[in-house]
C-alpha atoms as a PDB file:
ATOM      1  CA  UNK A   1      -5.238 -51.194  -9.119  1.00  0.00           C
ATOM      2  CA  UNK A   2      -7.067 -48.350 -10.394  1.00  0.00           C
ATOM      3  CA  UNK A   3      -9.308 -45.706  -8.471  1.00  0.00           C
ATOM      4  CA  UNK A   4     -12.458 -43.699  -9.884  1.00  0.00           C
ATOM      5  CA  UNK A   5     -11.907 -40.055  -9.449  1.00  0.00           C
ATOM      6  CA  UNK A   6     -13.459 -38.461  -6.849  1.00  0.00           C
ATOM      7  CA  UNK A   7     -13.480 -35.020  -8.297  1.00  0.00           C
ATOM      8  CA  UNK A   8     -14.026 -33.579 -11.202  1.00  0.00           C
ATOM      9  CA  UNK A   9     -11.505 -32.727 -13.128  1.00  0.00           C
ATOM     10  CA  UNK A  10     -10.718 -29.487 -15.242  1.00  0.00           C
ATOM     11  CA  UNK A  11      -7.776 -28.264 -18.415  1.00  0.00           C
ATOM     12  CA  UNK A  12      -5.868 -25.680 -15.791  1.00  0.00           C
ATOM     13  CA  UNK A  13      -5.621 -23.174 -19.058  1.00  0.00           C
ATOM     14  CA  UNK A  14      -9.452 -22.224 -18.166  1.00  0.00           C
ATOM     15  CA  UNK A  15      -7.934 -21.296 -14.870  1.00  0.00           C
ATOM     16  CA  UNK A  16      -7.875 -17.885 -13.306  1.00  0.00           C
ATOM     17  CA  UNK A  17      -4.360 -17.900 -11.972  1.00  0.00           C
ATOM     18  CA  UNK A  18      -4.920 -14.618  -9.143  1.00  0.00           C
ATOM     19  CA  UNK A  19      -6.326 -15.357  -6.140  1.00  0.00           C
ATOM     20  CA  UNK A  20      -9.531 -12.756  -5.166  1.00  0.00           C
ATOM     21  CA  UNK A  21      -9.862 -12.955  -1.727  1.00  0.00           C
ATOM     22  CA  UNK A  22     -12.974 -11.379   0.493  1.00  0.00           C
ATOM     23  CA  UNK A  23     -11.693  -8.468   0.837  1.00  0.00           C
ATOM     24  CA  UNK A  24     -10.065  -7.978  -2.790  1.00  0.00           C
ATOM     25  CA  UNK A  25     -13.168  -4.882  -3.333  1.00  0.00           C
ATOM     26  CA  UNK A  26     -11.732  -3.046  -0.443  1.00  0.00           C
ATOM     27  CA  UNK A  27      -8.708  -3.048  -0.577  1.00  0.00           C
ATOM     28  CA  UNK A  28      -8.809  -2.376  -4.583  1.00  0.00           C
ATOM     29  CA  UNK A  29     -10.792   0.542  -3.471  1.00  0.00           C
ATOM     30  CA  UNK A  30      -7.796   1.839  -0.724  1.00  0.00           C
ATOM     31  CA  UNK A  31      -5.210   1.139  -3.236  1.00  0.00           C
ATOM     32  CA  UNK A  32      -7.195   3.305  -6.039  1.00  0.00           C
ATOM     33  CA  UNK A  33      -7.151   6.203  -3.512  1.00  0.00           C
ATOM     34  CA  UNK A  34      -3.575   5.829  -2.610  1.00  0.00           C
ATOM     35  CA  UNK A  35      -2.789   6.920  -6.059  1.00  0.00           C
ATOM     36  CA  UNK A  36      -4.675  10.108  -5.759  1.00  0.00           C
ATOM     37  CA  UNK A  37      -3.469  11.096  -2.359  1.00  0.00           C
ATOM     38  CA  UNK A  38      -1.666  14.393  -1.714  1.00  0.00           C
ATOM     39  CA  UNK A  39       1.376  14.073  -0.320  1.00  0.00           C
ATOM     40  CA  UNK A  40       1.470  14.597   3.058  1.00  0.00           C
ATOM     41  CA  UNK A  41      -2.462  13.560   3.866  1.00  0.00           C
ATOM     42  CA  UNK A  42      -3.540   9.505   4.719  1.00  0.00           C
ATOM     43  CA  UNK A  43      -6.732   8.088   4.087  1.00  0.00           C
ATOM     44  CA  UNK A  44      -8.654   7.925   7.393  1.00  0.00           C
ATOM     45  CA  UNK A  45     -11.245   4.341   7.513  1.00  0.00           C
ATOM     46  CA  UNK A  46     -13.813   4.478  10.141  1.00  0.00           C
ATOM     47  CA  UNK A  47     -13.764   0.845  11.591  1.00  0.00           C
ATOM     48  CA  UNK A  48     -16.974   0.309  11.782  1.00  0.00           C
ATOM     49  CA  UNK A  49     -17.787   0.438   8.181  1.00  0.00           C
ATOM     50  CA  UNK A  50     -15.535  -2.828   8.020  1.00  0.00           C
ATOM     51  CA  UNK A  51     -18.591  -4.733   8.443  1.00  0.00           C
ATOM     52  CA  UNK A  52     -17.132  -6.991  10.705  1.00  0.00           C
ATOM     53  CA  UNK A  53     -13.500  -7.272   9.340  1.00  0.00           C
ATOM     54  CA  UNK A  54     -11.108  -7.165  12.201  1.00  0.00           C
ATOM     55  CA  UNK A  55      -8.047  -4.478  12.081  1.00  0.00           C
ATOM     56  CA  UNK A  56      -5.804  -7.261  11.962  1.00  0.00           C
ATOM     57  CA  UNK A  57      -7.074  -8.793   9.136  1.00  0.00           C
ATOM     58  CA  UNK A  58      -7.227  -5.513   6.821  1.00  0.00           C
ATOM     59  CA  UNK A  59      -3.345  -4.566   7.979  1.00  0.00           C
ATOM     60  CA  UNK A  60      -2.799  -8.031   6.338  1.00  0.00           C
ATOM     61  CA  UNK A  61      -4.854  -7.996   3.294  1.00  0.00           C
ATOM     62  CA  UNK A  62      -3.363  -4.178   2.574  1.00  0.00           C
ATOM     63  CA  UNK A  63       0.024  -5.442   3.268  1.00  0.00           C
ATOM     64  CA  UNK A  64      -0.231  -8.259   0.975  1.00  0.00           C
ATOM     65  CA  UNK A  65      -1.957  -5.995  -1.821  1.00  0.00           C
ATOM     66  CA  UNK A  66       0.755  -3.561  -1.385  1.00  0.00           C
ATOM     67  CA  UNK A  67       3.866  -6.150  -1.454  1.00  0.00           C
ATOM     68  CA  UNK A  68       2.462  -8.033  -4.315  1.00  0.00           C
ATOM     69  CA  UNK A  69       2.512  -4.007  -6.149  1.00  0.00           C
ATOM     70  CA  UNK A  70       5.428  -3.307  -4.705  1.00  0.00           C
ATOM     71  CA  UNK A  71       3.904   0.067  -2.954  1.00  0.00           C
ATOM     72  CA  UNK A  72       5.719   1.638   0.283  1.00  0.00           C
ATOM     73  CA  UNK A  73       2.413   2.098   2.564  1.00  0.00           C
ATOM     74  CA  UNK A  74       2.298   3.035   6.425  1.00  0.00           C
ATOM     75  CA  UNK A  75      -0.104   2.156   8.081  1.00  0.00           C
ATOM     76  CA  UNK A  76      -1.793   3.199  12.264  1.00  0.00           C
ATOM     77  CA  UNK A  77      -4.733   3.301  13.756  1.00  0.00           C
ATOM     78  CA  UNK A  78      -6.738   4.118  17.054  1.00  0.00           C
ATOM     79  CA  UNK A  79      -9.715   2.701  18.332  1.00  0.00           C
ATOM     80  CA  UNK A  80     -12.023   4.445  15.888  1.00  0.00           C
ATOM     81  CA  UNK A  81     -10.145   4.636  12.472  1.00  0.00           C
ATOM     82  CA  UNK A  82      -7.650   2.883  10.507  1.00  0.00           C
ATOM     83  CA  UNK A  83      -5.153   5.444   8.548  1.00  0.00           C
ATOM     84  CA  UNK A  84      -2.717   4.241   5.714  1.00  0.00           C
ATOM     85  CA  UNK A  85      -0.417   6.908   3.224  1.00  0.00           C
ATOM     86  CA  UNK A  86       2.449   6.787   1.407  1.00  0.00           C
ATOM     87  CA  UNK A  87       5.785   7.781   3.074  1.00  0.00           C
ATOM     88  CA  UNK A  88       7.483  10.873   1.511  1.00  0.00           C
ATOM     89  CA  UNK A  89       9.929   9.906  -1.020  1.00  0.00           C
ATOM     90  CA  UNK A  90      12.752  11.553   0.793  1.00  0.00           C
ATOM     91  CA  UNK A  91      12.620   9.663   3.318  1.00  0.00           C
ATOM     92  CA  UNK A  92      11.886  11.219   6.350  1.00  0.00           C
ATOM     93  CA  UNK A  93       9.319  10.398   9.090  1.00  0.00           C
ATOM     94  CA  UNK A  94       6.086  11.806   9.200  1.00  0.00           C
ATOM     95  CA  UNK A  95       6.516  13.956  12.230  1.00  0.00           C
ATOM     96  CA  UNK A  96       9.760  15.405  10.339  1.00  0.00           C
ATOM     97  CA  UNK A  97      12.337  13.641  12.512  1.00  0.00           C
END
């Protein structure tokens, strides 16, 4: 017994094999200015320019961005801003310790 396909159906070489999620412009954007940074500065993002993107869901599309590149981020915020930098090479914390 055969069934009529539902769907249509596609060769998967005409595929584009990345995923670009809704936030793949911003965070493309973060990651571009990541590799200009000084060392020792981080990239301050007012929240509210998120337009409606929670905090939780940025810290997860930056950490996926970043493991996929393999990039060592940190990341904090407070209730106005969302900061992320890269950690000093050698190691040590950012408050020297």
């Amino acid at each position: 017994m055969s069934t009529v396909p539902v769907y249509k159906r596609v060769p998967i070489s005409g595929l584009q094999k990345r995923r670009r999620g809704k936030h793949h412009d911003l965070v493309n954007g973060i990651l571009q200015e990541l590799n200009t940074l000084p060392g020792g500065s981080a990239i301050q993002i007012p929240i509210s320019s998120l337009n409606g993107l929670t905090l939780a869901n940025l810290r997860s599309a930056v950490h996926r961005a970043t493991t996929s590149r393999r990039l060592r981020v940190e990341t904090a915020s407070d209730k106005d801003h969302f900061y992320i930098w890269r950690p000093s090479r050698n190691g040590r914390k950012r408050n020297g310790a």
